[in-house]
PDB file of N, CA and C in Angstrom:
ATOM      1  N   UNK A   1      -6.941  27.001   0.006  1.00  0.00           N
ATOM      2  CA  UNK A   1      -6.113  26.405   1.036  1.00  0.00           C
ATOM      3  C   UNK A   1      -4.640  26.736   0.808  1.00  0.00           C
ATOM      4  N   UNK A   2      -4.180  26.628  -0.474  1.00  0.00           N
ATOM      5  CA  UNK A   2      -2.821  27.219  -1.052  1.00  0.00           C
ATOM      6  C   UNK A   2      -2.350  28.412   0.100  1.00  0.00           C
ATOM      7  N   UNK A   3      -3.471  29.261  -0.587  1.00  0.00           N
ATOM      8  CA  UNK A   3      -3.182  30.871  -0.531  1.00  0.00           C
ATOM      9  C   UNK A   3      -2.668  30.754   0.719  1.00  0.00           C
ATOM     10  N   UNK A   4      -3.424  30.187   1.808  1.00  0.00           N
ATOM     11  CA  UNK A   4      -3.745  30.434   3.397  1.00  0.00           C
ATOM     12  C   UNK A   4      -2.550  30.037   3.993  1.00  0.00           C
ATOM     13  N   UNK A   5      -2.009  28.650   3.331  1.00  0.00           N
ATOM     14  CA  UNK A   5      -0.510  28.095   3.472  1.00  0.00           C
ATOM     15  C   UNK A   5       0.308  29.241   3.273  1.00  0.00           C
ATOM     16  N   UNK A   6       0.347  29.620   1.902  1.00  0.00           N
ATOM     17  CA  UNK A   6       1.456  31.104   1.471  1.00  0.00           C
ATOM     18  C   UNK A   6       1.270  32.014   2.305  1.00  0.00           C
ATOM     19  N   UNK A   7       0.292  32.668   2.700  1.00  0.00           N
ATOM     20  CA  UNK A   7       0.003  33.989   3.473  1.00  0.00           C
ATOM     21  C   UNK A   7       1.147  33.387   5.123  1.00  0.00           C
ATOM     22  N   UNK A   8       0.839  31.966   6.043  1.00  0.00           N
ATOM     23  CA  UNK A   8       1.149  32.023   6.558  1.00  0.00           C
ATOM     24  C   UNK A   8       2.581  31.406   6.685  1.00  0.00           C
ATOM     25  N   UNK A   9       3.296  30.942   5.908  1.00  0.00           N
ATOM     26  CA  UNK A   9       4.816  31.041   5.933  1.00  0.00           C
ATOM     27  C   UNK A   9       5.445  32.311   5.105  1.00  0.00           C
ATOM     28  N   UNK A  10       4.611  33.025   4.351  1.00  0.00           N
ATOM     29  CA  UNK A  10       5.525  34.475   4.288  1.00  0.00           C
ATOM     30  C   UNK A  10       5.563  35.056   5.893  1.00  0.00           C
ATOM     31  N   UNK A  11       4.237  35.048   6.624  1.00  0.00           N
ATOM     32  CA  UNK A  11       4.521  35.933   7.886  1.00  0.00           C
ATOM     33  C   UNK A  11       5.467  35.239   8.667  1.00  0.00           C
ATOM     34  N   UNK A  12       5.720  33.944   8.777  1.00  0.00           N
ATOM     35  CA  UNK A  12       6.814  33.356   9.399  1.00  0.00           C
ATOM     36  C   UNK A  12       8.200  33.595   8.955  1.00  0.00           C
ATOM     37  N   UNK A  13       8.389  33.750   7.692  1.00  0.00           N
ATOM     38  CA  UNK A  13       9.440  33.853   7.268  1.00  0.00           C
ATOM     39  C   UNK A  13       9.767  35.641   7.479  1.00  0.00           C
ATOM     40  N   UNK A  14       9.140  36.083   7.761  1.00  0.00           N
ATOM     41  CA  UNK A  14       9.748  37.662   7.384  1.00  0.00           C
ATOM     42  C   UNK A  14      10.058  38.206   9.466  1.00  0.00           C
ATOM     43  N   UNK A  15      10.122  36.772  10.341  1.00  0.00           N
ATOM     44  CA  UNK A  15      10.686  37.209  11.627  1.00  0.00           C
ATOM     45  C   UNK A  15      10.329  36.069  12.173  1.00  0.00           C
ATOM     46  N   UNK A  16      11.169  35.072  11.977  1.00  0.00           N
ATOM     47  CA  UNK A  16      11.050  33.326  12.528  1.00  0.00           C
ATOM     48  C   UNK A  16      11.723  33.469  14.262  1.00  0.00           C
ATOM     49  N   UNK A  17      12.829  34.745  13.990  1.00  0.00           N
ATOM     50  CA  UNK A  17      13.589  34.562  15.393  1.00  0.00           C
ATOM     51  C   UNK A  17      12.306  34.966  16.260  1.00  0.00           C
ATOM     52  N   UNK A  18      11.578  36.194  15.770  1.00  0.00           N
ATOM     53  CA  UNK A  18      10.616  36.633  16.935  1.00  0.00           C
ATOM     54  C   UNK A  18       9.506  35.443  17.612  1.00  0.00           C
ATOM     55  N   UNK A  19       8.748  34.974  16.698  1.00  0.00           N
ATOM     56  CA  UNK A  19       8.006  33.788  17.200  1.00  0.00           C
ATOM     57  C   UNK A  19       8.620  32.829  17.578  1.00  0.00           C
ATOM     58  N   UNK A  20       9.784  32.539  17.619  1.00  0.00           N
ATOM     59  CA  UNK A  20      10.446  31.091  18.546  1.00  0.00           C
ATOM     60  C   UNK A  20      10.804  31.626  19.810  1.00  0.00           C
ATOM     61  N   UNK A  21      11.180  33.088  20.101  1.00  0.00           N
ATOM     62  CA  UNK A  21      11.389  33.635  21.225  1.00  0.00           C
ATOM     63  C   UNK A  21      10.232  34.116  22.003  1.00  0.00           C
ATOM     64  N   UNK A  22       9.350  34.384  21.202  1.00  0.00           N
ATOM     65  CA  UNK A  22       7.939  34.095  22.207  1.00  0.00           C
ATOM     66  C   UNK A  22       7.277  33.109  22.902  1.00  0.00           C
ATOM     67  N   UNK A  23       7.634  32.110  21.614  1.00  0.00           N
ATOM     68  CA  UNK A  23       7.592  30.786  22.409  1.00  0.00           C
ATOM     69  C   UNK A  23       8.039  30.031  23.559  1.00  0.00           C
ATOM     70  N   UNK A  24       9.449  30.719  23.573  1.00  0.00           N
ATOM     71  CA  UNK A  24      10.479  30.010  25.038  1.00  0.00           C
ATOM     72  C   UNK A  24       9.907  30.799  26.275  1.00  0.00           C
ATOM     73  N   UNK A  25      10.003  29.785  27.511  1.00  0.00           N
ATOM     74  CA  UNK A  25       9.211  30.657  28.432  1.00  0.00           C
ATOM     75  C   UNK A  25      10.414  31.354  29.213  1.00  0.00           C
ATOM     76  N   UNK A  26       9.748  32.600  29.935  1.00  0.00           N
ATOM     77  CA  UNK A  26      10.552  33.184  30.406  1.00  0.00           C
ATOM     78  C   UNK A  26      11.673  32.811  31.767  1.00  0.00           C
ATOM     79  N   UNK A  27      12.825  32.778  31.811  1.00  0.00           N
ATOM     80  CA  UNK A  27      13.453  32.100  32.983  1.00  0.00           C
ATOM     81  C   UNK A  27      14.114  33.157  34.253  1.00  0.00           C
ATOM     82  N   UNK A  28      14.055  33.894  33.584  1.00  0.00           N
ATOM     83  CA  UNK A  28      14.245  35.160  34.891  1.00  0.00           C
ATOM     84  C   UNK A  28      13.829  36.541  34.145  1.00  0.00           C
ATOM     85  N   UNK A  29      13.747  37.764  35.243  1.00  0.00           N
ATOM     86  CA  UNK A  29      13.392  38.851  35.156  1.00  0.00           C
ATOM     87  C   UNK A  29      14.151  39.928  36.156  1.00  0.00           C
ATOM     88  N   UNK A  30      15.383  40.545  35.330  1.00  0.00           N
ATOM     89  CA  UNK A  30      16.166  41.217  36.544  1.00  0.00           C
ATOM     90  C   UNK A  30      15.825  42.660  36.495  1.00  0.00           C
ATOM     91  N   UNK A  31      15.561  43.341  37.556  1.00  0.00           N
ATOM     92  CA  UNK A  31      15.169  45.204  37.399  1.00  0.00           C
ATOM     93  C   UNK A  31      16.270  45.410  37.089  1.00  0.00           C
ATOM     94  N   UNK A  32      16.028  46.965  36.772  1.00  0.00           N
ATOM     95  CA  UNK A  32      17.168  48.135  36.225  1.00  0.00           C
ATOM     96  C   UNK A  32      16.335  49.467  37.000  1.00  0.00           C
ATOM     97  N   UNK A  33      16.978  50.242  37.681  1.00  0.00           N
ATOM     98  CA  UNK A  33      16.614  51.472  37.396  1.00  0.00           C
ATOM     99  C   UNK A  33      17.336  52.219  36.558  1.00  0.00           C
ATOM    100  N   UNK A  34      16.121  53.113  35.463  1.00  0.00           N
ATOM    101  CA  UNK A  34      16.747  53.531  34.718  1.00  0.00           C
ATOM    102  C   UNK A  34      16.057  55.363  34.303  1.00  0.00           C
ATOM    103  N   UNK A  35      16.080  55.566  33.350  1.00  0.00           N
ATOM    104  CA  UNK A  35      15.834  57.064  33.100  1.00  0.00           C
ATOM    105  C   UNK A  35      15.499  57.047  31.832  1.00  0.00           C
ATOM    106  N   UNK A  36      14.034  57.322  31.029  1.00  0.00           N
ATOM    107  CA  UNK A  36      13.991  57.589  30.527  1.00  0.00           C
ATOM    108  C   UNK A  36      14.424  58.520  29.016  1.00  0.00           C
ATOM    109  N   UNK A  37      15.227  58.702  27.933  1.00  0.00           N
ATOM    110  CA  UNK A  37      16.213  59.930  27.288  1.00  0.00           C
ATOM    111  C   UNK A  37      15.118  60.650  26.470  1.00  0.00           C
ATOM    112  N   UNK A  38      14.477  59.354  25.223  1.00  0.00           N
ATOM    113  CA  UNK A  38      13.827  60.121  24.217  1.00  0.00           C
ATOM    114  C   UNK A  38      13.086  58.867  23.882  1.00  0.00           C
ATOM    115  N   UNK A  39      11.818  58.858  23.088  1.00  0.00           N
ATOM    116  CA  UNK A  39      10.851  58.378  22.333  1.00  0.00           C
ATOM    117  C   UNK A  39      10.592  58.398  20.808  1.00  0.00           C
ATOM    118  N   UNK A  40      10.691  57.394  19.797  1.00  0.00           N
ATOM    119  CA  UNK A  40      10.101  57.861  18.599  1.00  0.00           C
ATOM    120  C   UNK A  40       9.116  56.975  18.497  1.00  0.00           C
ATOM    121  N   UNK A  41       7.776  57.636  18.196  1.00  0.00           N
ATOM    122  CA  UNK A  41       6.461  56.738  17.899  1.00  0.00           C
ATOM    123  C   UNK A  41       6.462  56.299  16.749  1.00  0.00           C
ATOM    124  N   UNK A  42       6.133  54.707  16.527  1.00  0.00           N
ATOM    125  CA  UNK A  42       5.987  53.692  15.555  1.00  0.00           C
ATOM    126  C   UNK A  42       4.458  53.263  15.280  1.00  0.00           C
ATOM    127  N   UNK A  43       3.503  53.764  14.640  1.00  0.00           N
ATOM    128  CA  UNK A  43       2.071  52.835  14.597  1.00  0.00           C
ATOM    129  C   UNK A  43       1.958  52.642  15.910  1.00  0.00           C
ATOM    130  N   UNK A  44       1.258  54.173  17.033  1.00  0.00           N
ATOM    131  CA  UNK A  44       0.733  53.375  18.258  1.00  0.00           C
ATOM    132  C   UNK A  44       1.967  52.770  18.986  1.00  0.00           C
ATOM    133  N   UNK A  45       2.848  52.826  18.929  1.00  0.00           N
ATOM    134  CA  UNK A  45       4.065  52.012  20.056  1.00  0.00           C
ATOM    135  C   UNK A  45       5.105  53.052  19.875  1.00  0.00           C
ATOM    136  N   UNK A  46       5.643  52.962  21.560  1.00  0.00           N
ATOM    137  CA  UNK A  46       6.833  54.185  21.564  1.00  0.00           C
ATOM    138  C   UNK A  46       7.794  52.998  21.517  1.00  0.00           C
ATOM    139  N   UNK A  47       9.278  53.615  21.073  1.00  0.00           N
ATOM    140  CA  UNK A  47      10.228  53.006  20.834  1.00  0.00           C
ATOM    141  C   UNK A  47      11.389  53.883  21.823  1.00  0.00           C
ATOM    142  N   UNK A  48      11.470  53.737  22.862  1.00  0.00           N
ATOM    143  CA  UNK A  48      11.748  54.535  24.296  1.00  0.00           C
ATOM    144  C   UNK A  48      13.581  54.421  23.941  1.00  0.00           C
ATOM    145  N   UNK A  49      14.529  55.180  23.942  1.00  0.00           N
ATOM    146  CA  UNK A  49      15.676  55.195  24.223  1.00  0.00           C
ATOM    147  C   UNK A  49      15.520  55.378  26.026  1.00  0.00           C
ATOM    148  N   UNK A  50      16.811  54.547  27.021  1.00  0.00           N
ATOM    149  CA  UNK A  50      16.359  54.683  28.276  1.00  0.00           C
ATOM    150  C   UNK A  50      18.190  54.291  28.806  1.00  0.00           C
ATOM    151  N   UNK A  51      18.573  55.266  29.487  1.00  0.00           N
ATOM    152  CA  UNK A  51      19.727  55.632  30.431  1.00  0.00           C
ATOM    153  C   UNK A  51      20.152  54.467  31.509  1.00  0.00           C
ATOM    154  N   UNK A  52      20.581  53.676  31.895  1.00  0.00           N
ATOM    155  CA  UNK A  52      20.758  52.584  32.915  1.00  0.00           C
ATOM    156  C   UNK A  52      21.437  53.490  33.944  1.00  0.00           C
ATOM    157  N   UNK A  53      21.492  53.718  35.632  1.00  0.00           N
ATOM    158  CA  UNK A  53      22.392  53.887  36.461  1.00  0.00           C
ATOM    159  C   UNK A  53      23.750  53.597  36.043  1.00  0.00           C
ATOM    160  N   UNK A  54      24.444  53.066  35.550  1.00  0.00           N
ATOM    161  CA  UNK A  54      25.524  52.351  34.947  1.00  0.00           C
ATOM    162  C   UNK A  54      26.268  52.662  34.058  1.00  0.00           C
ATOM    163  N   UNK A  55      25.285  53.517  33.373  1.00  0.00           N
ATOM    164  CA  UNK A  55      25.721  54.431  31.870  1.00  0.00           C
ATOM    165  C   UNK A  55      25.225  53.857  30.988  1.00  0.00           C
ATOM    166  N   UNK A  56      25.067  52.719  30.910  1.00  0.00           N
ATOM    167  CA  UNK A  56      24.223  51.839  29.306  1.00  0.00           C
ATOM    168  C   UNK A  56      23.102  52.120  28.940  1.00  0.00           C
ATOM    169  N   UNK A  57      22.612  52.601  27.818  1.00  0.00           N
ATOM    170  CA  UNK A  57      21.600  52.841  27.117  1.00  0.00           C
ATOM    171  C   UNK A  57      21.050  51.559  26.312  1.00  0.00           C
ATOM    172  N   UNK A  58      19.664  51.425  26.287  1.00  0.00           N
ATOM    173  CA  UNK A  58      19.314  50.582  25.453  1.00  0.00           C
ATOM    174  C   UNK A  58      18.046  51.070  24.830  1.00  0.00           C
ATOM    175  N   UNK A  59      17.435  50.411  24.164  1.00  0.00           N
ATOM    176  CA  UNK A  59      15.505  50.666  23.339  1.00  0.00           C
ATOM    177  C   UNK A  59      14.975  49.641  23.557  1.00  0.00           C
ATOM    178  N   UNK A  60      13.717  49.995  24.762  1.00  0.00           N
ATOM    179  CA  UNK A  60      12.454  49.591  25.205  1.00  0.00           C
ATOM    180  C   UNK A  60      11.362  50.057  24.229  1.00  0.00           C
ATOM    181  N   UNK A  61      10.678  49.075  23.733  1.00  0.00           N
ATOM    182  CA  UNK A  61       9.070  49.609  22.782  1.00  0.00           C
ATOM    183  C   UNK A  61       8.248  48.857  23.874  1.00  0.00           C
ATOM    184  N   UNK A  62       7.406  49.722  23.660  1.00  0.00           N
ATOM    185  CA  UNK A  62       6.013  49.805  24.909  1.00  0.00           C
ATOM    186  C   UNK A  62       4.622  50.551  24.597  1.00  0.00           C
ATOM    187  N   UNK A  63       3.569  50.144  24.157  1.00  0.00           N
ATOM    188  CA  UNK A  63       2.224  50.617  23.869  1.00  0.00           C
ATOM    189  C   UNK A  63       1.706  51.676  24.805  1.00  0.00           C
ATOM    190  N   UNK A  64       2.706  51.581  25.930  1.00  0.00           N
ATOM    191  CA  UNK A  64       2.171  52.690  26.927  1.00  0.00           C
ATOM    192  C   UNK A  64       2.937  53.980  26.983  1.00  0.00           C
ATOM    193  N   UNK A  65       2.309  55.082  27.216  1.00  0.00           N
ATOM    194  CA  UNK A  65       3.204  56.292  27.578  1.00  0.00           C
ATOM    195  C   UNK A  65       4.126  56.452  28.435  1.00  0.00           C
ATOM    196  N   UNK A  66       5.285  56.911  28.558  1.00  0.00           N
ATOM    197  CA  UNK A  66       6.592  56.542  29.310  1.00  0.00           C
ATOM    198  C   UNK A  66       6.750  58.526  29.526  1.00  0.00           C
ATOM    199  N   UNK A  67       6.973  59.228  30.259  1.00  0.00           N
ATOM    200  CA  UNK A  67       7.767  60.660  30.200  1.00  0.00           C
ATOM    201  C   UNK A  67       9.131  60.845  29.882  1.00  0.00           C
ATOM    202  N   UNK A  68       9.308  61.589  29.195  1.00  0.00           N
ATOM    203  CA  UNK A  68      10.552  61.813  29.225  1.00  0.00           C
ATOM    204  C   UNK A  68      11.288  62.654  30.225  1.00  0.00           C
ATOM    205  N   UNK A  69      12.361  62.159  31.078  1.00  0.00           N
ATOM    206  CA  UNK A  69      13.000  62.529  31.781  1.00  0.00           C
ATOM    207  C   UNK A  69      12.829  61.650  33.127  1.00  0.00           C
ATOM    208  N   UNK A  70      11.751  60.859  33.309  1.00  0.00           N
ATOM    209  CA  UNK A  70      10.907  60.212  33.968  1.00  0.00           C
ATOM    210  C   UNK A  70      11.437  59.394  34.892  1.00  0.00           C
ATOM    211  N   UNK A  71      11.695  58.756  35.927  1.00  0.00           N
ATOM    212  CA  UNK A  71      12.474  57.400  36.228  1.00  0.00           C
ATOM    213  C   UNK A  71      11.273  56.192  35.464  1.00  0.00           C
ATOM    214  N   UNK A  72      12.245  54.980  35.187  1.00  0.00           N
ATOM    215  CA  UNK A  72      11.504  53.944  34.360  1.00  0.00           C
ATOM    216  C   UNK A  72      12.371  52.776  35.341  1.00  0.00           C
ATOM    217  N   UNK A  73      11.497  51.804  35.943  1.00  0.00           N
ATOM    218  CA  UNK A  73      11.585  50.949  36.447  1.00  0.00           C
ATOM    219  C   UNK A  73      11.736  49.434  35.195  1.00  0.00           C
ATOM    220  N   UNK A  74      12.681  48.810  34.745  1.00  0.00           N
ATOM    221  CA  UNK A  74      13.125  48.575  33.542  1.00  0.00           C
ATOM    222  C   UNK A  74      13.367  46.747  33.814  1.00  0.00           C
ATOM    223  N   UNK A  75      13.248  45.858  33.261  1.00  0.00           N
ATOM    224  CA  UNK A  75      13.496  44.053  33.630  1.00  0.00           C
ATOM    225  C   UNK A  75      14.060  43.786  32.408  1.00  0.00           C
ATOM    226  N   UNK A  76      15.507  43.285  32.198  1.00  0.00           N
ATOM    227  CA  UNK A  76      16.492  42.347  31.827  1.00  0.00           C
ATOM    228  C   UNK A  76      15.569  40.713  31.895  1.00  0.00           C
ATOM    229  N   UNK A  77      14.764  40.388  30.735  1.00  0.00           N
ATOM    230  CA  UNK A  77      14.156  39.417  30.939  1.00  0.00           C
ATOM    231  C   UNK A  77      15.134  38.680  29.624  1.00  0.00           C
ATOM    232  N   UNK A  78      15.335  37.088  30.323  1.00  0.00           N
ATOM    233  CA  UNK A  78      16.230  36.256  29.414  1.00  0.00           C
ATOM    234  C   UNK A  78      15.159  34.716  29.493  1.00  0.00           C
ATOM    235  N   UNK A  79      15.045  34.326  28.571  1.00  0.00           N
ATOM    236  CA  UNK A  79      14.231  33.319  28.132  1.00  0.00           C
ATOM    237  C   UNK A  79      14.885  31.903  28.336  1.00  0.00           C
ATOM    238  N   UNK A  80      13.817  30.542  28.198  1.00  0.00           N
ATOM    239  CA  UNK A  80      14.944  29.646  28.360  1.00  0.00           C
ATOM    240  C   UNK A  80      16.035  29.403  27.118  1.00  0.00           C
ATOM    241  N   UNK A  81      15.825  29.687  26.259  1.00  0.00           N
ATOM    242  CA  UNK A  81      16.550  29.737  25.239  1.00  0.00           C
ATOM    243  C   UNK A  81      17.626  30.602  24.617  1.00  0.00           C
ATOM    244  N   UNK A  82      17.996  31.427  25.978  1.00  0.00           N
ATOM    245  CA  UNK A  82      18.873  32.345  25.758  1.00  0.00           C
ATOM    246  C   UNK A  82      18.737  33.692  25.919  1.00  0.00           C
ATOM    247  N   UNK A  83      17.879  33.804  24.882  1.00  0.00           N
ATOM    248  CA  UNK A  83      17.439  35.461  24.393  1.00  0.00           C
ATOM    249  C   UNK A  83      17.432  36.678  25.238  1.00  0.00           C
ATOM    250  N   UNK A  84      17.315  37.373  25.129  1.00  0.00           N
ATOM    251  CA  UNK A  84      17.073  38.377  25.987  1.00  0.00           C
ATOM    252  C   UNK A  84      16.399  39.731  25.059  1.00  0.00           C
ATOM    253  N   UNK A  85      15.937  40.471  26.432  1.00  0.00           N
ATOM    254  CA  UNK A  85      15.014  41.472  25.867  1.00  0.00           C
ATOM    255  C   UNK A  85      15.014  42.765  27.472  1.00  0.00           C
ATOM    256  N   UNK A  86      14.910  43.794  26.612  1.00  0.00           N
ATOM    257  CA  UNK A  86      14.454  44.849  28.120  1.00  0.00           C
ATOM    258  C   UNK A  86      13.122  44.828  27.529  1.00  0.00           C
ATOM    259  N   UNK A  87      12.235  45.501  28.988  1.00  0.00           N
ATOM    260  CA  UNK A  87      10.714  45.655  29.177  1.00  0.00           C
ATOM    261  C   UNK A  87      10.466  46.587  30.034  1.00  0.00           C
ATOM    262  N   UNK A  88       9.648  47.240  29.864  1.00  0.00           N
ATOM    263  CA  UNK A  88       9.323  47.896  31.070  1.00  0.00           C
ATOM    264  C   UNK A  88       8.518  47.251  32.151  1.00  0.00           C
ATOM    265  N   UNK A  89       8.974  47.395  33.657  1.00  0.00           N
ATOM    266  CA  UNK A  89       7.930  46.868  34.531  1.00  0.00           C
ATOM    267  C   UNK A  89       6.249  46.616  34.963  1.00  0.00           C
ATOM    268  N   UNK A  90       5.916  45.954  35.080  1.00  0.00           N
ATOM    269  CA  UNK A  90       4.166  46.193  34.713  1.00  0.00           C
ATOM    270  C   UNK A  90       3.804  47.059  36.396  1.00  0.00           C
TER     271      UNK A  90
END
């Protein structure tokens, strides 16, 4: 029972912000069109660099294949708790 305790506050502790921000529900979802630049694959997940109309660049990770050069339909999603995150559109 120890162990099972330890196993699960090391995984809490090594990214507490991520699971409390999963937790908050989502309070809006704003598009972007944007443009795809470049990709580096992580274990199965692309880690998408992506161009805004605007000039701002940011990094979208996404399990799905994205093209490069591509248009990417992109959501500014902010939680009730603040946070924020880009996504790609489903």
């Amino acid at each position: 029972m120890i162990l099972i305790v330890a196993v699960f506050a090391a995984l809490f502790a090594m990214d507490p912000h991520k699971w409390a921000n999963d937790a908050s529900p989502i309070r809006s979802a704003e598009p972007i069109d944007a443009t795809v630049k470049s990709v580096q694959l992580d274990h199965g997940r692309g880690i998408y660099l992506v161009s805004a109309e605007d000039g701002s660049s940011f990094l979208v990770e996404d399990e799905r294949p994205h093209l490069i050069g591509a248009h990417a339909n992109i959501e500014l999603v902010t939680r009730e708790n603040g946070s924020t995150f880009y996504r790609f559109a489903n």
